[in-house]
N, C-alpha and C. Protein backbone atom coordinates (compact mmCIF):
# COMPACT_ATOMS: atom_id res chain seq x y z
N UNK A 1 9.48 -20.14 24.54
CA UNK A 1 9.20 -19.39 23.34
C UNK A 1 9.58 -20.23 22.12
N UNK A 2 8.21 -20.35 21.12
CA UNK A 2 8.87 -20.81 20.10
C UNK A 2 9.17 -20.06 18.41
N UNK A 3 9.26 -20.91 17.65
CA UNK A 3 9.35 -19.79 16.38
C UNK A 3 8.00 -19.40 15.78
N UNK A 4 6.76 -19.44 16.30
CA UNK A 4 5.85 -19.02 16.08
C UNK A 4 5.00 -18.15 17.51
N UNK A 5 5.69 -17.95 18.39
CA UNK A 5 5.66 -16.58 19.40
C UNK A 5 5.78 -15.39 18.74
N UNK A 6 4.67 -14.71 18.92
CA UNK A 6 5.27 -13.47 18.40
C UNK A 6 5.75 -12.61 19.26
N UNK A 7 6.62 -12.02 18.97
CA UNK A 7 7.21 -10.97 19.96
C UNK A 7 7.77 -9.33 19.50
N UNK A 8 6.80 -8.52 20.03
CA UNK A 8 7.50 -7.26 19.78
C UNK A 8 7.92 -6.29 21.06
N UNK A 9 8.54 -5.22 21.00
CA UNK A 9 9.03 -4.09 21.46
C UNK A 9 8.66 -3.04 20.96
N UNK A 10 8.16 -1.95 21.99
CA UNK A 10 7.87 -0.45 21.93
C UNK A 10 8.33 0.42 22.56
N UNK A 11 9.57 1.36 22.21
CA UNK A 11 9.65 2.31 23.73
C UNK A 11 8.64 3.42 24.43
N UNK A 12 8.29 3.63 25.16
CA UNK A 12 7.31 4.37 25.35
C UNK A 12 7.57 5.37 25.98
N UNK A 13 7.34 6.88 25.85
CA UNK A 13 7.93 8.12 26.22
C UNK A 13 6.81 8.41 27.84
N UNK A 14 6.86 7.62 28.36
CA UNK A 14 6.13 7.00 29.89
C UNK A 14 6.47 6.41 30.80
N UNK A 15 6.17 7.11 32.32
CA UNK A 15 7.11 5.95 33.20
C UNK A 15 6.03 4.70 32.97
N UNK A 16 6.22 4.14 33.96
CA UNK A 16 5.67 2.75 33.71
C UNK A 16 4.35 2.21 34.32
N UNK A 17 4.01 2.86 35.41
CA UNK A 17 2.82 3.15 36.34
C UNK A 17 1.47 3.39 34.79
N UNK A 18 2.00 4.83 33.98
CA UNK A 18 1.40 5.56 33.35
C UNK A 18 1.04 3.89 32.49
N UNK A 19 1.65 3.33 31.76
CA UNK A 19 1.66 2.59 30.44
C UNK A 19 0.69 1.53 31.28
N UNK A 20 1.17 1.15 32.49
CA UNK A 20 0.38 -0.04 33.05
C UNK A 20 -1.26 0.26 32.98
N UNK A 21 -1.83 1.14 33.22
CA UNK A 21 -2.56 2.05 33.10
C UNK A 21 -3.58 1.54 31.31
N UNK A 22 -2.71 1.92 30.77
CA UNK A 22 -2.87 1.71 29.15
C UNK A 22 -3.66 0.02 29.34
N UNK A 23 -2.46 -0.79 30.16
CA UNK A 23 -2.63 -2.07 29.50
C UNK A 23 -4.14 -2.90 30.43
N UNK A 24 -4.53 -2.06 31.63
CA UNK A 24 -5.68 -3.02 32.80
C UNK A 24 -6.76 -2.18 32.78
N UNK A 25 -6.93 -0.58 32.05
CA UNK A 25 -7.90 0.03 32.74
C UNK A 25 -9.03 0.07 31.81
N UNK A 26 -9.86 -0.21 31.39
CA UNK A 26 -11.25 0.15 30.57
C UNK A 26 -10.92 1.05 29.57
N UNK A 27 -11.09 2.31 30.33
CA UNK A 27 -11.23 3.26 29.51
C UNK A 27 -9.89 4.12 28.41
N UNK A 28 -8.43 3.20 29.42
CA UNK A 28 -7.47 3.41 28.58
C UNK A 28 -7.36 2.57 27.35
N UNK A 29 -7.73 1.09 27.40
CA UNK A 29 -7.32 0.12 26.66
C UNK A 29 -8.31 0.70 25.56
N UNK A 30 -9.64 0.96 25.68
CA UNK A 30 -10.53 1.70 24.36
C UNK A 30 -9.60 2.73 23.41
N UNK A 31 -8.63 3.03 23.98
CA UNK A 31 -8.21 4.50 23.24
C UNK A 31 -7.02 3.54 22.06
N UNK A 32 -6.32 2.85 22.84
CA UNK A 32 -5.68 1.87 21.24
C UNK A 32 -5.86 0.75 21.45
N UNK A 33 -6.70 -0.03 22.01
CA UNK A 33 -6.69 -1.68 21.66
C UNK A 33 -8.25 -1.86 21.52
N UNK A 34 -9.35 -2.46 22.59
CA UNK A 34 -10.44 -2.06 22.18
C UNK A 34 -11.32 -2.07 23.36
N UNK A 35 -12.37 -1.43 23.41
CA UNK A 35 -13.07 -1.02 24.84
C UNK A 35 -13.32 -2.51 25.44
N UNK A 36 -13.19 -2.59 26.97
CA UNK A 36 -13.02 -3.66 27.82
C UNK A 36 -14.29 -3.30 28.52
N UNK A 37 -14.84 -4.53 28.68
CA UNK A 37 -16.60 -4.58 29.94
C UNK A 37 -15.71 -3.98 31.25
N UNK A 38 -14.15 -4.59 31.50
CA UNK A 38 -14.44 -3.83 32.75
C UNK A 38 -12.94 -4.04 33.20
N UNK A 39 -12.05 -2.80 34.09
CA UNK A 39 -10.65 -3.05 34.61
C UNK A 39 -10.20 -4.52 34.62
N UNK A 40 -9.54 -4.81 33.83
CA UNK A 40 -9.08 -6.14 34.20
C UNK A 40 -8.14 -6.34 35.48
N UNK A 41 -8.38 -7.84 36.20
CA UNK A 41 -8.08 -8.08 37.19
C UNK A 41 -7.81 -9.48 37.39
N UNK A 42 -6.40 -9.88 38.20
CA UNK A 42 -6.18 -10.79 38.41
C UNK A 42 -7.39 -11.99 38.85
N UNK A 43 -7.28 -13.52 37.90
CA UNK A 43 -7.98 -14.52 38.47
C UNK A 43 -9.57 -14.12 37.73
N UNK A 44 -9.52 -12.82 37.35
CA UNK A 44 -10.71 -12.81 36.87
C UNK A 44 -10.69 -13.07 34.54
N UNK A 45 -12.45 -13.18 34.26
CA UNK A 45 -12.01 -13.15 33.27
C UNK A 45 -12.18 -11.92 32.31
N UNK A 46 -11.75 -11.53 31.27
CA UNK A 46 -11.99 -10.24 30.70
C UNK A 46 -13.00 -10.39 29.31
N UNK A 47 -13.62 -9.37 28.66
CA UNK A 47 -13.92 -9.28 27.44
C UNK A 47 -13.73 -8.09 26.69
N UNK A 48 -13.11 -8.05 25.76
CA UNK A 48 -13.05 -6.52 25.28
C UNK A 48 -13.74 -6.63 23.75
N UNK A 49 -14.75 -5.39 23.31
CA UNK A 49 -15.67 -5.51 22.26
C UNK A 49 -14.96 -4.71 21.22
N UNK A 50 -15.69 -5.03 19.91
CA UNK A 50 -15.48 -4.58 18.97
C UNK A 50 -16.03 -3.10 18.55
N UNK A 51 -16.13 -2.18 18.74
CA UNK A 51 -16.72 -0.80 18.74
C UNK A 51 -16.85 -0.71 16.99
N UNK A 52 -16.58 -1.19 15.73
CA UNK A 52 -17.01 -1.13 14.62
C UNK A 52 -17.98 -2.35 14.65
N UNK A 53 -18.82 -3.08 15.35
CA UNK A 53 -19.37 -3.98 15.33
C UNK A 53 -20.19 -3.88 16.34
N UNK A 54 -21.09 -2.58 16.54
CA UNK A 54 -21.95 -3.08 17.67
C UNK A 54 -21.40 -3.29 18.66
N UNK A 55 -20.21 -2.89 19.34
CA UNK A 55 -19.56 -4.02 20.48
C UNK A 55 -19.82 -5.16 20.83
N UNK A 56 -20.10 -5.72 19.86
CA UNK A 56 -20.17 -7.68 20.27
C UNK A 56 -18.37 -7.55 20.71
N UNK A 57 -18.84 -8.89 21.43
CA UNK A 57 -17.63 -9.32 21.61
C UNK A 57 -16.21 -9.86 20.31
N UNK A 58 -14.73 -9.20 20.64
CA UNK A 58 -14.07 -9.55 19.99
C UNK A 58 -13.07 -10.24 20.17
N UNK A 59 -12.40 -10.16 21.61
CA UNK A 59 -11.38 -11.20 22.23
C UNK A 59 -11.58 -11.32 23.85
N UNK A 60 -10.89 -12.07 24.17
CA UNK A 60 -11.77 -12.88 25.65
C UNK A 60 -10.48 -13.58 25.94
N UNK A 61 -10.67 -13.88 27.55
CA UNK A 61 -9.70 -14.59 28.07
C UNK A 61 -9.55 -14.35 29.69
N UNK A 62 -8.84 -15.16 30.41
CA UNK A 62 -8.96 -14.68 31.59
C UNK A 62 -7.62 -14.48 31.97
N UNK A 63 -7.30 -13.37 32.80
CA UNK A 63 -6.23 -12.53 33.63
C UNK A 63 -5.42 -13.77 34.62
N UNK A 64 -4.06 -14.26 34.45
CA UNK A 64 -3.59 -15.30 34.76
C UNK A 64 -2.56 -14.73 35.82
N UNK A 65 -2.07 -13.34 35.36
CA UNK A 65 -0.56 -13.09 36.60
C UNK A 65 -0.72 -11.37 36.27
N UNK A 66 -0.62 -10.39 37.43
CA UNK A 66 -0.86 -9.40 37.14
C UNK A 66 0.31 -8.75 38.30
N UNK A 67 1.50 -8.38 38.38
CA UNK A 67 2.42 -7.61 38.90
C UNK A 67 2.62 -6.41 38.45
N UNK A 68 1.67 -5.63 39.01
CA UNK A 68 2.05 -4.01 38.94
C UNK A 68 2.91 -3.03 38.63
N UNK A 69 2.97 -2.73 37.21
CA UNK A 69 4.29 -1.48 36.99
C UNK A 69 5.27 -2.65 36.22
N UNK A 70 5.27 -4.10 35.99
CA UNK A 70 5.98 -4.81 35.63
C UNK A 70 5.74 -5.91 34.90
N UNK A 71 4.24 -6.56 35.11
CA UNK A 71 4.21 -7.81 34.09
C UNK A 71 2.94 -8.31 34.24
N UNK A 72 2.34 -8.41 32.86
CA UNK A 72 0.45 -9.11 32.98
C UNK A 72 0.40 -9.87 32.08
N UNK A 73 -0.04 -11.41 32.26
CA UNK A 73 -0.37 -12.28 31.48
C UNK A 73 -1.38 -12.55 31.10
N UNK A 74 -2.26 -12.96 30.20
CA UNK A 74 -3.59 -13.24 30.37
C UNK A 74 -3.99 -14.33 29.03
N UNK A 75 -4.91 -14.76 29.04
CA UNK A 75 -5.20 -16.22 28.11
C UNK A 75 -5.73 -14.98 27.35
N UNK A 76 -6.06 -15.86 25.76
CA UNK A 76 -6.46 -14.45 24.69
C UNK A 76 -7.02 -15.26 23.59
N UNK A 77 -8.37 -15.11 23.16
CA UNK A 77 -8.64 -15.86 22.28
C UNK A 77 -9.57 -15.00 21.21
N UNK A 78 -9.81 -15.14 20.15
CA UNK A 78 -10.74 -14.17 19.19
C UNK A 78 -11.64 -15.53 18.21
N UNK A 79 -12.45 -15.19 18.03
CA UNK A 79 -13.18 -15.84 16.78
C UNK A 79 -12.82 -16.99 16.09
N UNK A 80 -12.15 -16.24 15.51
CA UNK A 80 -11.26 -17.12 14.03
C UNK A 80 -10.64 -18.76 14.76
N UNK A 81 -10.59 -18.42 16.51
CA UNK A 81 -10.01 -19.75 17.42
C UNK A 81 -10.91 -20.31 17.62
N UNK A 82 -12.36 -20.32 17.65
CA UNK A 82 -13.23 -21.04 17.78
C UNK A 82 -13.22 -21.64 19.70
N UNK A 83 -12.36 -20.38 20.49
CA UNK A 83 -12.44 -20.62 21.75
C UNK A 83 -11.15 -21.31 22.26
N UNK A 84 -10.13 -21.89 21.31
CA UNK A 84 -8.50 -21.87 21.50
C UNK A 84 -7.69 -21.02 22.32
N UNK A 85 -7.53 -21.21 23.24
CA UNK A 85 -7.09 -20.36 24.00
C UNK A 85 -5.23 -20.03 24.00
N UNK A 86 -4.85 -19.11 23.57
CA UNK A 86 -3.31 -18.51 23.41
C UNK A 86 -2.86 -17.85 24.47
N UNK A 87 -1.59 -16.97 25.04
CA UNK A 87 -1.20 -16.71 25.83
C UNK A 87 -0.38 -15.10 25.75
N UNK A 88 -0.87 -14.36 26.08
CA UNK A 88 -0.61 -12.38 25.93
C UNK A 88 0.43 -12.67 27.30
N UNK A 89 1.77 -12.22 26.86
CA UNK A 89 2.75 -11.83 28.49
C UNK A 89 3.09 -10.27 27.75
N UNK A 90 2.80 -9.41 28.79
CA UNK A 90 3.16 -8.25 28.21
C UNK A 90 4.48 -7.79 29.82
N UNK A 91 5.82 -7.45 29.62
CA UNK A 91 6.86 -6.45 30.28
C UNK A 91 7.09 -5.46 30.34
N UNK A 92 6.86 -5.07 31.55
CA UNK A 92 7.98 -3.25 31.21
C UNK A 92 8.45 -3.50 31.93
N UNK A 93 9.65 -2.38 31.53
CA UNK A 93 11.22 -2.16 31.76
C UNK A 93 10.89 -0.38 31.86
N UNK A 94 11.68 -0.08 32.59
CA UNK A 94 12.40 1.43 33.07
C UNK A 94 13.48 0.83 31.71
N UNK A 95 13.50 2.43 31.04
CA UNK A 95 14.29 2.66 29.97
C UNK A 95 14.63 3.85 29.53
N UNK A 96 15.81 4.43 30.03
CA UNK A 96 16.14 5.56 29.79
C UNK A 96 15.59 6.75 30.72
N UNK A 97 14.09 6.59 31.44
CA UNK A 97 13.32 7.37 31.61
C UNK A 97 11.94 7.51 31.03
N UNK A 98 11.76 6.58 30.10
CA UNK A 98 10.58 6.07 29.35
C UNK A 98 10.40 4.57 30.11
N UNK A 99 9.63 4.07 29.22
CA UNK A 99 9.23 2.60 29.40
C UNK A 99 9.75 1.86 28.04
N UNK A 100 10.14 0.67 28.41
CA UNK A 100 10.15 -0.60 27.20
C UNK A 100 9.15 -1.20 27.53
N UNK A 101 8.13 -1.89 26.38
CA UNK A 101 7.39 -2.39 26.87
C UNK A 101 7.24 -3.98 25.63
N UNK A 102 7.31 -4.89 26.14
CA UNK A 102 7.51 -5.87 25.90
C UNK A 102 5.96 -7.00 25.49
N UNK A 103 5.41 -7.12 24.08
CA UNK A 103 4.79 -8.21 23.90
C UNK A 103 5.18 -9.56 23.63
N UNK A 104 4.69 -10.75 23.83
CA UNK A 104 4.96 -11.95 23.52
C UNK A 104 3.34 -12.66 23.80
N UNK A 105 3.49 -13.14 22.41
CA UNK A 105 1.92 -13.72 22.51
C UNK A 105 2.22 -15.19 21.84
N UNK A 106 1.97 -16.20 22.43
CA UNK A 106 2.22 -17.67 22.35
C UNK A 106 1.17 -18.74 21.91
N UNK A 107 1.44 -19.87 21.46
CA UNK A 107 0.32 -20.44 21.25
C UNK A 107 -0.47 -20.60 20.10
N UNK A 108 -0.23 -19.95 19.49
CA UNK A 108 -1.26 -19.75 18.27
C UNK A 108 -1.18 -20.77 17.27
N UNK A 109 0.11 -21.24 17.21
CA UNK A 109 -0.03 -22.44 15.84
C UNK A 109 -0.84 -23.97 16.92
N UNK A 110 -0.74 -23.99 17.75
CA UNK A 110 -1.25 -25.41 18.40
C UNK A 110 -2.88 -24.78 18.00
N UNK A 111 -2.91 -23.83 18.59
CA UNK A 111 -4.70 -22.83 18.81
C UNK A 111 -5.49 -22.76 17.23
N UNK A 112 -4.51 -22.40 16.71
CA UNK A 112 -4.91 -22.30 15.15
C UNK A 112 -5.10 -23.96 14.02
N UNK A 113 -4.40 -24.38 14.88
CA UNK A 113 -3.74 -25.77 13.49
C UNK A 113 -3.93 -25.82 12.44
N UNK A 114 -4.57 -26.09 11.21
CA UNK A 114 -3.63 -25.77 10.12
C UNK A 114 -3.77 -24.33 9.24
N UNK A 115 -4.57 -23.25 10.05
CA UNK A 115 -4.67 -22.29 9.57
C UNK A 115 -3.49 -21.38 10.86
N UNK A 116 -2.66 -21.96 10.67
CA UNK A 116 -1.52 -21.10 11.96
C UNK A 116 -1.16 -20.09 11.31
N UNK A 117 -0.74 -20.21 9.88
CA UNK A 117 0.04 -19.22 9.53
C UNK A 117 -0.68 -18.33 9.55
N UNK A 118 -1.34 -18.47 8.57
CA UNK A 118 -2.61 -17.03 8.11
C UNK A 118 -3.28 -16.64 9.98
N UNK A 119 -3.33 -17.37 10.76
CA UNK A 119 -3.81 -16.77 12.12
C UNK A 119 -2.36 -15.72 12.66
N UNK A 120 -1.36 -16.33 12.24
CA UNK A 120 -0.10 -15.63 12.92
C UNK A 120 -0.04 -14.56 12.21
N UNK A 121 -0.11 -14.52 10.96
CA UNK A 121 -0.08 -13.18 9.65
C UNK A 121 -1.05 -12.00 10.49
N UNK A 122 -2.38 -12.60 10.71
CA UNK A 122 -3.05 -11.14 11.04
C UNK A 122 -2.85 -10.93 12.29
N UNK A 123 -2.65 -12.12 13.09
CA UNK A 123 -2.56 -11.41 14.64
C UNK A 123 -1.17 -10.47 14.68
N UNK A 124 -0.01 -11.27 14.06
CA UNK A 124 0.83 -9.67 13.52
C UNK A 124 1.05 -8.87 13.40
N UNK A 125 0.05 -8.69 12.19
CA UNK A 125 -0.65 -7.17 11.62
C UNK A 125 -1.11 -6.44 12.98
N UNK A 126 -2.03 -6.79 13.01
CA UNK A 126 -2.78 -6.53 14.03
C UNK A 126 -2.46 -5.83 15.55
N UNK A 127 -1.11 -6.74 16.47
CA UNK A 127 -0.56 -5.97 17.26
C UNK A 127 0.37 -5.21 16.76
N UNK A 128 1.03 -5.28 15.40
CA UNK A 128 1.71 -3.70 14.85
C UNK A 128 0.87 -2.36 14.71
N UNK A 129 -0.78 -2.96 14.37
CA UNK A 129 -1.44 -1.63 14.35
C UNK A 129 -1.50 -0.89 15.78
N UNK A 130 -1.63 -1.92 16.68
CA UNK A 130 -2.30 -1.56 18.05
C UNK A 130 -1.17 -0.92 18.37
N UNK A 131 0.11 -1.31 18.39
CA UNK A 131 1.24 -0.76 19.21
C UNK A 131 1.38 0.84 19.02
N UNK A 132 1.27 1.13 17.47
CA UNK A 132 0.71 2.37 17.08
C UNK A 132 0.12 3.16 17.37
N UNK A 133 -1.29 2.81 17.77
CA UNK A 133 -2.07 3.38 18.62
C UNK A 133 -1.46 3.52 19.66
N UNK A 134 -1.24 3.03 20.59
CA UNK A 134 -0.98 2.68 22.05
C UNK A 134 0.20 4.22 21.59
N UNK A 135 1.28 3.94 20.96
CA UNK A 135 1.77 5.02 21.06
C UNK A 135 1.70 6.06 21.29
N UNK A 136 0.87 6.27 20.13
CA UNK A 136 -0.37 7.89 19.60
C UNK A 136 -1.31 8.36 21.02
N UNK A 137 -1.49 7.29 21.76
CA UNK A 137 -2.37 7.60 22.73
C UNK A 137 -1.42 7.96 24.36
N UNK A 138 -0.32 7.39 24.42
CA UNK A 138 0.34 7.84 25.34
C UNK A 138 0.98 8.63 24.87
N UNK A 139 1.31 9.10 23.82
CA UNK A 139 1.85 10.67 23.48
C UNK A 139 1.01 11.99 23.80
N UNK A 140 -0.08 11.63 23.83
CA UNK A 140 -1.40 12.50 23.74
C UNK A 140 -2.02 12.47 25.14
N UNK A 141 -1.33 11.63 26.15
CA UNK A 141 -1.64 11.86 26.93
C UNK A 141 -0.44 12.37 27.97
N UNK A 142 0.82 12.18 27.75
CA UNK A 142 2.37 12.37 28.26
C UNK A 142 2.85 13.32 27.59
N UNK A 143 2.45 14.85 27.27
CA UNK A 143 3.40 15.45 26.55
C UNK A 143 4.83 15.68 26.45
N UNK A 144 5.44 15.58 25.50
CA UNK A 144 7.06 15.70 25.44
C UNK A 144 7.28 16.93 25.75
């Protein structure tokens, strides 16, 4: 990890089965990140579209390590990389009775070069919005 990894934390009011769910299945990942051609799966590659855009394609990459209920890696690239390929490790943790769920996304200043920052600024933004969602959507689906 370096100082341009980004890394966040979410607790999630979900065991962990449920959240994993969120992060491989089609039709969950549409509800806060963005609709996927298809379950992602180890060794294979993914595409998930832009639904304010026609669903063209918006980020891409292929599924690198996939341990169930505990940890999925996958290469991750959007546009602005011109096909640069970066690195999504997402964790959960049992927490409390919820889930922790752990991003770290790597790579981006080599992927970006000299537009790193401004690439790191929105990809930022960007998984702060999603985490949001992701929230909103396992609340709505896990009632308290």
């Amino acid at each position: 990890m370096t100082a341009t990894t980004i890394t966040k934390t979410v607790f999630l009011n979900a065991p962990q089965d449920v959240v994993w769910a969120f992060l491989t299945e089609k039709d969950k990942l549409a509800r806060w990140f963005h609709p996927a051609e298809q379950d992602l799966k180890e060794g294979s590659d993914y595409t998930l579209l832009d639904q304010n855009n026609g669903l063209s394609k918006i980020c891409w990459g292929k599924v690198l390590e996939m341990r169930p209920c505990s940890s999925l890696v996958y290469t991750f690239t959007v546009k602005p990389l011109n096909g640069a390929m970066t690195t999504v490790r997402w964790t959960l943790e049992e927490a409390a009775g919820g889930t922790r769920l752990t991003l770290q996304h790597e790579g981006i200043e080599q992927a970006a070069g000299e537009a790193a920052f401004m690439m790191l600024s929105a990809l930022d933004a960007g998984w702060d919005e999603h985490f949001g969602r992701l929230r909103e959507a396992v609340r709505a689906l896990v009632p308290a």
